[in-house]
Structure formats: structure tokens, C-alpha cells
Protein backbone atom coordinates (compact mmCIF):
# COMPACT_ATOMS: atom_id res chain seq x y z
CA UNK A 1 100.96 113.87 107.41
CA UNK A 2 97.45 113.82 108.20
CA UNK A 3 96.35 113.37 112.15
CA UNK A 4 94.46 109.80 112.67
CA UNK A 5 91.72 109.03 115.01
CA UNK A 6 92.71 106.96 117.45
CA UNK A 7 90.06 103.96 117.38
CA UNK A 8 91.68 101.65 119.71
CA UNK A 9 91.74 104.35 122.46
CA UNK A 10 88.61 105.08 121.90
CA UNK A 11 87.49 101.29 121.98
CA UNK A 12 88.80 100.77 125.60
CA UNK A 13 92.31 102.16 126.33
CA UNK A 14 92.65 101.10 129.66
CA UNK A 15 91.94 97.15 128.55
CA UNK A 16 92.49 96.39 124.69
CA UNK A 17 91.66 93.63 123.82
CA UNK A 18 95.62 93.33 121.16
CA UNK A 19 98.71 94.67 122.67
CA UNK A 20 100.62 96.16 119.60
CA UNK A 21 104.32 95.95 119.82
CA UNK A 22 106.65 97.39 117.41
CA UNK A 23 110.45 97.75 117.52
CA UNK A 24 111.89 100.31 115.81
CA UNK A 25 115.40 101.32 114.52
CA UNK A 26 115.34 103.37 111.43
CA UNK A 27 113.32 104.28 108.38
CA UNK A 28 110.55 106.70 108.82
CA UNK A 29 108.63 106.42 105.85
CA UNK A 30 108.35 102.41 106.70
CA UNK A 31 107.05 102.94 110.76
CA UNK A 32 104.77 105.65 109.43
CA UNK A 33 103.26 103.56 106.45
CA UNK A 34 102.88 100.50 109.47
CA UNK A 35 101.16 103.06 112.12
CA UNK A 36 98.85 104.47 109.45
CA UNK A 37 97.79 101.20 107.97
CA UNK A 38 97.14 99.88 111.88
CA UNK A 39 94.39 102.89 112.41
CA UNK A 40 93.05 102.70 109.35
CA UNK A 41 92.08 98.72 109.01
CA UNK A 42 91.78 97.96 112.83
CA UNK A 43 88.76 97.97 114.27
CA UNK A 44 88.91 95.46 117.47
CA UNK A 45 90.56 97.52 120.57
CA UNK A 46 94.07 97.65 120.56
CA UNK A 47 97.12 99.98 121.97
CA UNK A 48 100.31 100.63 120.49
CA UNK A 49 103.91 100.08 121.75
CA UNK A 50 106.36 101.57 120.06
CA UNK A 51 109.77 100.52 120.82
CA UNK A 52 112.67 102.76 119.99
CA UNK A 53 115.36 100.14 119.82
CA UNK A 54 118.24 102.59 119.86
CA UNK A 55 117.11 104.25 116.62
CA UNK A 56 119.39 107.42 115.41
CA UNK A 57 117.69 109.22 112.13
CA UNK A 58 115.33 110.97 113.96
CA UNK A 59 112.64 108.81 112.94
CA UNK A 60 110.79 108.27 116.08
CA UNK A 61 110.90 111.86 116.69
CA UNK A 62 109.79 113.13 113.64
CA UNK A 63 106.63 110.50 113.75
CA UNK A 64 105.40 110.45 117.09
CA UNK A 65 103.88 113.46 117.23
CA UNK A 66 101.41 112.36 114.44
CA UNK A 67 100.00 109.74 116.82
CA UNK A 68 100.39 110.88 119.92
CA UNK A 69 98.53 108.14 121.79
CA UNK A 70 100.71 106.01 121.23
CA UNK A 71 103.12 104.22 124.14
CA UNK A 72 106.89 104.92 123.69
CA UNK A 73 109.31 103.21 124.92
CA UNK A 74 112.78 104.08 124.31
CA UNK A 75 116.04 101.77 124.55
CA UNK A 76 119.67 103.21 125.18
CA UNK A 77 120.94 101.10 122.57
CA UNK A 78 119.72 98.08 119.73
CA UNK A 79 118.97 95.01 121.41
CA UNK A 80 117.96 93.45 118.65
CA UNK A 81 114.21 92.06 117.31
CA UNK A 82 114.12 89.73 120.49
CA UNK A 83 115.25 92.25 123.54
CA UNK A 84 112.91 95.07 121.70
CA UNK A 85 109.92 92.21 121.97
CA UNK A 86 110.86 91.85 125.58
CA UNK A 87 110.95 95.51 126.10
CA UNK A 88 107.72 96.35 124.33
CA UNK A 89 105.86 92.52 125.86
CA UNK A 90 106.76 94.07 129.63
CA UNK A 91 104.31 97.26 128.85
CA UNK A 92 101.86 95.35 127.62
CA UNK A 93 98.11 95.18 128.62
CA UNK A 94 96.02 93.45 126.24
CA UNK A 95 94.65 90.18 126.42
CA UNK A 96 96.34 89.53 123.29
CA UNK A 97 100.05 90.70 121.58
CA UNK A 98 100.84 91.43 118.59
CA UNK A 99 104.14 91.63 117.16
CA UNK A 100 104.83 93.71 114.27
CA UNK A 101 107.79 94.91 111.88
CA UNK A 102 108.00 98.38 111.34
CA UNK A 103 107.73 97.50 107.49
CA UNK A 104 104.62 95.51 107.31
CA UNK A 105 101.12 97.26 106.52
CA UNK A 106 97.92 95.77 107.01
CA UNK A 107 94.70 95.26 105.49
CA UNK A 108 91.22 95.33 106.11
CA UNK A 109 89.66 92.60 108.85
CA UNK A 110 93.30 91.46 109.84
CA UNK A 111 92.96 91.14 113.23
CA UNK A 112 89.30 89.50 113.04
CA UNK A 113 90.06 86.17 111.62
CA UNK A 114 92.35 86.11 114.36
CA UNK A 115 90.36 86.44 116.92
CA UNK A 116 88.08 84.01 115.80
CA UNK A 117 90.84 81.39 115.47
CA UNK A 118 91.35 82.04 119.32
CA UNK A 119 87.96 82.02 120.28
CA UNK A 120 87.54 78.83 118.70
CA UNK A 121 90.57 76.53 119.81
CA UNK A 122 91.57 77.46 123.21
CA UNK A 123 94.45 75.14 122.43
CA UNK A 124 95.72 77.92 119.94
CA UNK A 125 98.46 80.11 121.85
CA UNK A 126 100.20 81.37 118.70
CA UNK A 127 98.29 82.70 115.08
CA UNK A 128 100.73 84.01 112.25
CA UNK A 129 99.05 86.02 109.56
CA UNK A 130 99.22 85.02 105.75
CA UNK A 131 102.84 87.40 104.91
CA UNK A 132 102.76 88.76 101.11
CA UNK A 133 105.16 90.50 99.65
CA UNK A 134 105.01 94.44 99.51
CA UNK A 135 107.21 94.66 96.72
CA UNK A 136 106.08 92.08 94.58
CA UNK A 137 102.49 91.93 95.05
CA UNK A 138 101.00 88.75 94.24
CA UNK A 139 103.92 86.75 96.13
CA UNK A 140 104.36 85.12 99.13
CA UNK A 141 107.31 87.11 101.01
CA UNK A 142 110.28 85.36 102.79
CA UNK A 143 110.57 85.38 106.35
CA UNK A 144 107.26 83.46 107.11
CA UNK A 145 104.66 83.25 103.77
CA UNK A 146 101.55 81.42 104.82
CA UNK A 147 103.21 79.55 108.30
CA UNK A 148 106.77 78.08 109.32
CA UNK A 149 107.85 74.93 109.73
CA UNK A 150 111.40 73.27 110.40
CA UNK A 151 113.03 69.84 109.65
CA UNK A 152 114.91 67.79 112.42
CA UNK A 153 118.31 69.00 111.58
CA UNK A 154 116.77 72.65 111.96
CA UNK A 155 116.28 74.22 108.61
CA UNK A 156 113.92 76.43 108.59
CA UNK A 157 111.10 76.99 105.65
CA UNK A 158 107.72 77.90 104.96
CA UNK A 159 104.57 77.47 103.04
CA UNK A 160 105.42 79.34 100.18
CA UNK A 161 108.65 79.43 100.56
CA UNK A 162 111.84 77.12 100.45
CA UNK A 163 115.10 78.46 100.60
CA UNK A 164 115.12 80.92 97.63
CA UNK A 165 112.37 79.82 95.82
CA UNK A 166 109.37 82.17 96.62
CA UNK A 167 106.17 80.89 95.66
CA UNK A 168 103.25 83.57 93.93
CA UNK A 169 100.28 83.40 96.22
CA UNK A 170 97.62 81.74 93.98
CA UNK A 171 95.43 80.51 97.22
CA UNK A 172 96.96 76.94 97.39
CA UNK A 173 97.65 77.84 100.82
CA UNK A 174 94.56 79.51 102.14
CA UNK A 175 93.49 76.73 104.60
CA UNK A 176 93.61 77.47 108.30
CA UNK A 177 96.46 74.67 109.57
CA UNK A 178 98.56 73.86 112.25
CA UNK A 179 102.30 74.85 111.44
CA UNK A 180 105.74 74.38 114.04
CA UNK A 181 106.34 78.34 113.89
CA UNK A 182 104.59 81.77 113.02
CA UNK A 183 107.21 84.55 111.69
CA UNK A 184 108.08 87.28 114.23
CA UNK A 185 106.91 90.23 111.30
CA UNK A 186 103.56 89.33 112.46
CA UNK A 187 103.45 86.79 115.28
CA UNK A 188 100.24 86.77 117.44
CA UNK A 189 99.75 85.19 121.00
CA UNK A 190 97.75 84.68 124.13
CA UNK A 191 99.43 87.07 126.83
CA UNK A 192 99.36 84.37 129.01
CA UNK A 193 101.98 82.08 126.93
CA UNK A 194 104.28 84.46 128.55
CA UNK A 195 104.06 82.98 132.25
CA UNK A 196 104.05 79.73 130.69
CA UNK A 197 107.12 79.62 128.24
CA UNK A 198 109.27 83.27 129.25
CA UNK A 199 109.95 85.59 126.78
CA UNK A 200 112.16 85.62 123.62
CA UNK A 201 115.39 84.82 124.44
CA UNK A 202 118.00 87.67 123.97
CA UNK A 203 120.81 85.73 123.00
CA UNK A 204 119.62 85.36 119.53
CA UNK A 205 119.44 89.41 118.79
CA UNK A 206 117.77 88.81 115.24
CA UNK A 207 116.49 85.55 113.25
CA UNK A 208 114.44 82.79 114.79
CA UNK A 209 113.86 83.59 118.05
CA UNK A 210 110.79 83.15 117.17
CA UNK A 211 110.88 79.39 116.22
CA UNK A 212 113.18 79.03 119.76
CA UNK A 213 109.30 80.69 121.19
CA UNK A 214 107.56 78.24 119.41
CA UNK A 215 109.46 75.11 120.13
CA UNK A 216 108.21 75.79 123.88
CA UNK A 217 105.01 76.96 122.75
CA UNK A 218 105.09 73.37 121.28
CA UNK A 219 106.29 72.13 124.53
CA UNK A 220 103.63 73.45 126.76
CA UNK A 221 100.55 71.74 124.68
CA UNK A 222 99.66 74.75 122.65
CA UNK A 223 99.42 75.29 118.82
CA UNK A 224 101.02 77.22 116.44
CA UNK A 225 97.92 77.89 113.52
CA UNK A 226 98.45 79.64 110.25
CA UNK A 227 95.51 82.60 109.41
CA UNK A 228 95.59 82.76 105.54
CA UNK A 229 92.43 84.90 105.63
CA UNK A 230 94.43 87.43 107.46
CA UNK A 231 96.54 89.25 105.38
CA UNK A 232 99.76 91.57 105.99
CA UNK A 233 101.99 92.98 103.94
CA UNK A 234 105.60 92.93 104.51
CA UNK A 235 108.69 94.95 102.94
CA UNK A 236 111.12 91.75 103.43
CA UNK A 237 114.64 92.66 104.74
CA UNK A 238 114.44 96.63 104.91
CA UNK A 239 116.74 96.23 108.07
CA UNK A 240 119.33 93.42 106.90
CA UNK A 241 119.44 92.57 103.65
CA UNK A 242 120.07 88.66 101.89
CA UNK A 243 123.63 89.61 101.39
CA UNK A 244 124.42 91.26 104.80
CA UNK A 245 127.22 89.55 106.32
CA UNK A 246 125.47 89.84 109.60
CA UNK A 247 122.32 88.28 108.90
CA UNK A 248 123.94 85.35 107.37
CA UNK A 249 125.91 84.62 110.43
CA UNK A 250 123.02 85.50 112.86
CA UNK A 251 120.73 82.64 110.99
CA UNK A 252 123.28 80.04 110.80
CA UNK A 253 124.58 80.63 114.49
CA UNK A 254 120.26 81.02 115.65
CA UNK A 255 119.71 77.57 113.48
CA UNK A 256 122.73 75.78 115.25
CA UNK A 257 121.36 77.22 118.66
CA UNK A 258 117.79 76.14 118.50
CA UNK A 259 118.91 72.46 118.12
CA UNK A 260 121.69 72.53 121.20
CA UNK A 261 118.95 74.53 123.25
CA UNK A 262 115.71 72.51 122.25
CA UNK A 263 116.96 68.93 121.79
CA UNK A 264 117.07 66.50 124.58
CA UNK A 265 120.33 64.57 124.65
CA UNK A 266 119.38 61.45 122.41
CA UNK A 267 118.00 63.67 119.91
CA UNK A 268 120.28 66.02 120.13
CA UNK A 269 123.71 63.04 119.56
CA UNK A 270 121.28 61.47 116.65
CA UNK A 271 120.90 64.58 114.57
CA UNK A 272 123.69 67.16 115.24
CA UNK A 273 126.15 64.68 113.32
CA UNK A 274 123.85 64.68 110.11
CA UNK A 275 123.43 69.16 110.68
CA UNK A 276 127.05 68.77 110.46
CA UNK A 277 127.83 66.86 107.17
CA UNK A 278 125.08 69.01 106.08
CA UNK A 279 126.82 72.51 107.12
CA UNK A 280 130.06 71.01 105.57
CA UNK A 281 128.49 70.32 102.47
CA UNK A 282 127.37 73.92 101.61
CA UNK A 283 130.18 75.29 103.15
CA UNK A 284 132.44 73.78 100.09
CA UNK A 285 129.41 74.89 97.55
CA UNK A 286 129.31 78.17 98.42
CA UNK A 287 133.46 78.83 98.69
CA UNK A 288 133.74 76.79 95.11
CA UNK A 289 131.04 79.29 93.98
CA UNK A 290 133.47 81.72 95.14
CA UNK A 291 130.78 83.57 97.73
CA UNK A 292 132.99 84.19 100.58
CA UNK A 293 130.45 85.64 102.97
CA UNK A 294 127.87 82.60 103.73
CA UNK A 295 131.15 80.24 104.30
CA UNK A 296 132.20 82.10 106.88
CA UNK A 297 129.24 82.80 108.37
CA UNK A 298 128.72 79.37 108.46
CA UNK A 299 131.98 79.13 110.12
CA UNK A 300 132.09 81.61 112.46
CA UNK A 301 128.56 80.48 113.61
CA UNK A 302 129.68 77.30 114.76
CA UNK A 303 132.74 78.79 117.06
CA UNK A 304 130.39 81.42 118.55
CA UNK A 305 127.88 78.47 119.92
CA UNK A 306 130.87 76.46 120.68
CA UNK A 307 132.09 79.50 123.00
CA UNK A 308 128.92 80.02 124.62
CA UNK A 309 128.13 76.02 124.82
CA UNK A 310 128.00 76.31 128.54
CA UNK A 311 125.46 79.25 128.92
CA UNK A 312 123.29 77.15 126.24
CA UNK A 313 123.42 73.58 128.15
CA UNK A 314 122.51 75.55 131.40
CA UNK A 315 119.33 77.03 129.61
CA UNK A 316 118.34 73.66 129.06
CA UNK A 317 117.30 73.53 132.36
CA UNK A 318 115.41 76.45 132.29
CA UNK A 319 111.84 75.65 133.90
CA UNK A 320 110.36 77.14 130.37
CA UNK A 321 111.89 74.64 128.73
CA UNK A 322 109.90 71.17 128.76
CA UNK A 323 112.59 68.81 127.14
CA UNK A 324 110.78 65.73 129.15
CA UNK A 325 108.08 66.64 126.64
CA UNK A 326 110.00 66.55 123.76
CA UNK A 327 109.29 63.20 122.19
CA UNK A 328 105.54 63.77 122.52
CA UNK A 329 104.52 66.99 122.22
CA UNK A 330 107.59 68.94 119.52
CA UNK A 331 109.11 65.98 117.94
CA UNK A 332 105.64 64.65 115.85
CA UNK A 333 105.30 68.32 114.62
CA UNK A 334 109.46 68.13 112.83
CA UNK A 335 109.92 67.28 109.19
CA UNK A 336 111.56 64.21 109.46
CA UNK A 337 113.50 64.53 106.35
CA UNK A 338 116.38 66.69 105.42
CA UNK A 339 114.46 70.37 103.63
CA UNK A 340 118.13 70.48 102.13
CA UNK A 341 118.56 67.15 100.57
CA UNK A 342 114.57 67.71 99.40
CA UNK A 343 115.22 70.83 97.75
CA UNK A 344 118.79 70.77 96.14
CA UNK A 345 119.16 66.96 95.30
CA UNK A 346 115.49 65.68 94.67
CA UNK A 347 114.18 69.50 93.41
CA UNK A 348 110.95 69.72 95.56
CA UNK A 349 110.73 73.73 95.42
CA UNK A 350 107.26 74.06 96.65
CA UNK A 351 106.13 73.08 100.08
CA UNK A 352 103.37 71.42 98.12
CA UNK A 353 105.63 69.25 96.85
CA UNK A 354 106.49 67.97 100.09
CA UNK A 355 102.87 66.53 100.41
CA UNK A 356 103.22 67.26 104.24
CA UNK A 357 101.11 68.84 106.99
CA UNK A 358 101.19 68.51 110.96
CA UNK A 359 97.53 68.55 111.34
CA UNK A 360 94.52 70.65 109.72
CA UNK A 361 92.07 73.07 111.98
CA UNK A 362 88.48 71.08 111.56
């Protein structure tokens, strides 16, 4: 491995302008590619924050004597994307942070059209990077594409990608636009959201915590705005793959969650009946398609919110959460129809096939 220079120290070490934060919990050759592509196409000032999330290969050890300047900061044990965000957010000194997977590489000018976004809408407390595919190069990738949004029953998708149709990246979605959610492989804030909405909430471990950020992002009168013009690559699902057992459960349980923790009451009553039928529906497709796995995830996701109910309702009244706001400032920015019935009964695969936007960036 070759040494790098170090060109965010060297900008101003003791007040970067980006905060870098990136959990880590195994795979050398992926943290390595990230931390060499990050010197290479950055030039605004930035530190790093590497968070060893309870790693055991020997990674971490092995790389971090290539780049020595940057911060460590070492966990006892996992605690998952959202507790190694908190751990990395508390070090933190920029004016901006960045949150990075350990599998994404950048590209030249990423972090500029960023900042410019900022600069220009002081309304703008959250930027998410266009995602492409590492892999398959030309195409969106999964987790978050070209910006997130979610429909009211709390299915996530994405420009570029709906459910598993992934979209090839032929510039349809290259405008600068306000979207509901940026994903957490390259999510990009104002350090000060932090005093105004808390920090990711622990409870989910892995898989949209980041939209649960958002929603009071949402809440507090900021915007979420996609950066197509900034690009990173990301190696989708290194950690947890489609299949994993885990990750199934973890998005249908985190799905479930955001709507008992982010919906006021009325909302809440109106929509939670239709998330059912919904839940029920592909539970019975998937089990006649004889895929075990996602019915049970489905399953089991529903009894682990239904145990921790209390501990969720008593969030609710967490002063981060604006739920008074609710109806003015998140609700307007839902899909009002069902991304499910849009996709599966009346075959709209691409978002632009929706023919919907929350509002474009003049």
C-alpha cells in the first residue's frame, strides 16, 4: 500500500470544514479502497473518523497504519450502523458530517456540489449524494440511488429504484430536488441538526435509521435535497446480503417502527390498518412461493415492536420529536399512495412512472 498525503490535515485539522465518519466491521480491502478514494478526490478540509464497530479480522489493524492521521475510535462490541454513527458523530468537529460506508468510493468534486447546495439554501440540513452501483457500473445501486422517499404506510423506495427493480443511470434523475430521506451510505448534514433532532436512534441497529433522522429533520423545517452531480460509488450489501435472514427482519421490524414512532395518533389509527392488510398480503405470497425467510421476518418483526410498544410510545414524547408538526411540515412530503399496490398490481417500476416529486431546488 502506498502512504497518502493527508490533504485535509493539511487544509485545517483543527477546524475542517466535513467531519468524516465511517463505521467499520470487517473487510479490509473495502475500508482501504473507501480511505484511498477519500484522499485522493477530496479537496475541501475534512478529518476522518474511523469507527471500529467491534470488528475481528484484523482489518483496522492492518490499515491504520497506512493513514495514520486518521481518528480511531474503537467499540467493545457491534452496535450496529446507527450506535457506530453516534459513536463516530460525538468526535466530531467539522461544520459539516459526513457519513460513509466502508464500501463506497468516491469521485472527483464529490464533496463540492455539496457544499454549494448548503451554501445556497440554508433551509437544506440534509444532502445525499447520487449512489451508483460499484458492481454494475452504469446502474443506480439499492439502498438510496439518486434520493429516498417513503409512502404513508412506510415503504420505502428511491429514485432509481423500486423494490427490486434497479434502474441504469441514464441522467433522468440528475436534477437537484427535494426528497423525504438521503441513504445512510452517504448521508450529509449540518452539525447543528444534531442539537435540533438527537442522534440516530439505536434501537434500529441497521436499516432506516436514517429515514427515522429524516422524518425529524422533516419535522424541524429543514430539507432533505438530492446532489445528482455528486457522485459515489457503493458496493451494495457487502455486510448483509438480500437473502440474510437478519436484514430482512431488521427492515420489516425498522419499517413497522418508523410509523408507531413518527405518526401522531390519527395518522397513526388511519394507516397502520391498511400496513397491515398490506404485510398480510405478502406474507401469504412469499410462503406460497415457498421462501420461508421474508415470512417470518415479516412475522417476527411485528412481535418484536409489539414487545417493545411501550419504550416506542414513550419516545414519542421525546422533545426531538415534533409530532404537533406532523400534518404540516412531514405529512405533504409522504406518497400518498400505496408504493406496493403501484408496483405489483398497476406495474409502475420506475419512480418516473410515478410522475411525483415533493418540490424542485429553483
Amino acid at each position: 500500500m502506498r502512504e497518502l498525503e493527508n490533504k485535509g490535515i493539511e487544509n485545517d485539522a483543527r477546524d475542517p470544514d466535513f467531519s468524516i465518519v465511517i463505521p467499520h466491521l470487517k473487510y479490509r480491502e473495502n475500508l482501504y479502497r473507501c480511505l484511498n478514494s477519500i484522499y485522493e478526490f477530496t479537496d475541501e478540509s475534512f478529518e476522518i473518523i474511523l469507527v471500529d464497530n467491534g470488528s475481528r479480522d484484523m482489518s483496522v489493524e492492518s490499515i491504520y497504519p497506512h493513514f495514520p492521521d486518521v481518528l480511531l475510535v474503537q467499540t467493545e462490541q457491534n452496535l450496529g450502523f446507527a450506535g457506530g454513527c453516534n459513536a463516530g458523530i460525538k468526535k466530531a468537529s467539522g461544520k459539516y458530517i459526513v457519513l460513509l460506508n466502508d464500501d463506497t468510493v468516491m469521485t472527483p468534486n464529490w464533496l463540492k456540489a455539496v457544499r454549494d447546495v448548503f451554501d445556497k439554501d440554508t433551509r437544506c440540513g440534509v444532502c445525499q449524494p447520487k449512489l451508483l452501483s460499484y458492481e454494475n457500473r452504469g446502474f443506480f445501486e439499492y439502498s438510496g440511488s439518486s434520493g429516498g422517499f417513503i409512502d404513508r404506510y412506510c415503504y420505502p423506495f428511491t429514485r432509481g429504484r423500486i423494490f427490486d427493480t434497479i434502474e441504469r443511470d441514464e441522467s433522468q434523475y440528475n436534477d437537484r430536488a427535494e426528497i423525504f430521506w438521503g441513504a445512510g451510505a452517504a448521508l450529509i448534514f449540518r452539525r447543528e441538526l444534531i442539537d435540533r433532532v438527537g442522534l440516530f436512534d439505536e434501537d434500529f441497529f441497521a436499516h432506516m435509521e436514517e429515514i427515522d433522522f429524516c422524518f425529524r429533520v422533516h419535522s424541524s423545517g429543514y430539507k432533505v435535497i438530492s446532489v445528482p452531480d455528486s457522485v459515489i460509488y457503493h458496493k451494495t450489501a457487502s455486510t448483509l446480503s438480500p437473502n440474510n435472514y437478519l436484514k430482512m427482519y431488521l427492515n420489516h421490524r425498522n419499517s413497522l417502527y418508523l410509523m408507531l414512532k413518527n405518526y401522531p395518533l390519527k395518522s397513526l389509527i388511519s394507516n397502520l390498518s391498511i400496513r397491515m392488510l398490506l404485510d398480510i398480503s405478502a406474507f401469504f405470497y412469499f410462503l406460497l412461493k415457498g421462501e420461508i425467510k421474508r415470512p417470518f421476518a415479516i412475522l417476527t418483526g411485528y412481535l418484536s415492536c409489539l414487545g417493545e410498544l411501550v419504550s416506542i410510545f414513550k419516545k414519542r414524547r421525546s422533545p426531538y420529536i415534533f409530532l404537533s408538526d406532523y400534518y404540516q411540515r412531514v405529512f405533504p412530503k409522504l406518497f400518498k399512495k400505496s408504493i406496493a399496490l403501484e408496483y405489483f398490481i398497476f406495474k409502475k417500476h420506475r419512480f418516473s412512472d410515478l410522475n411525483y416529486s415533493i418540490t424542485e431546488v429553483r
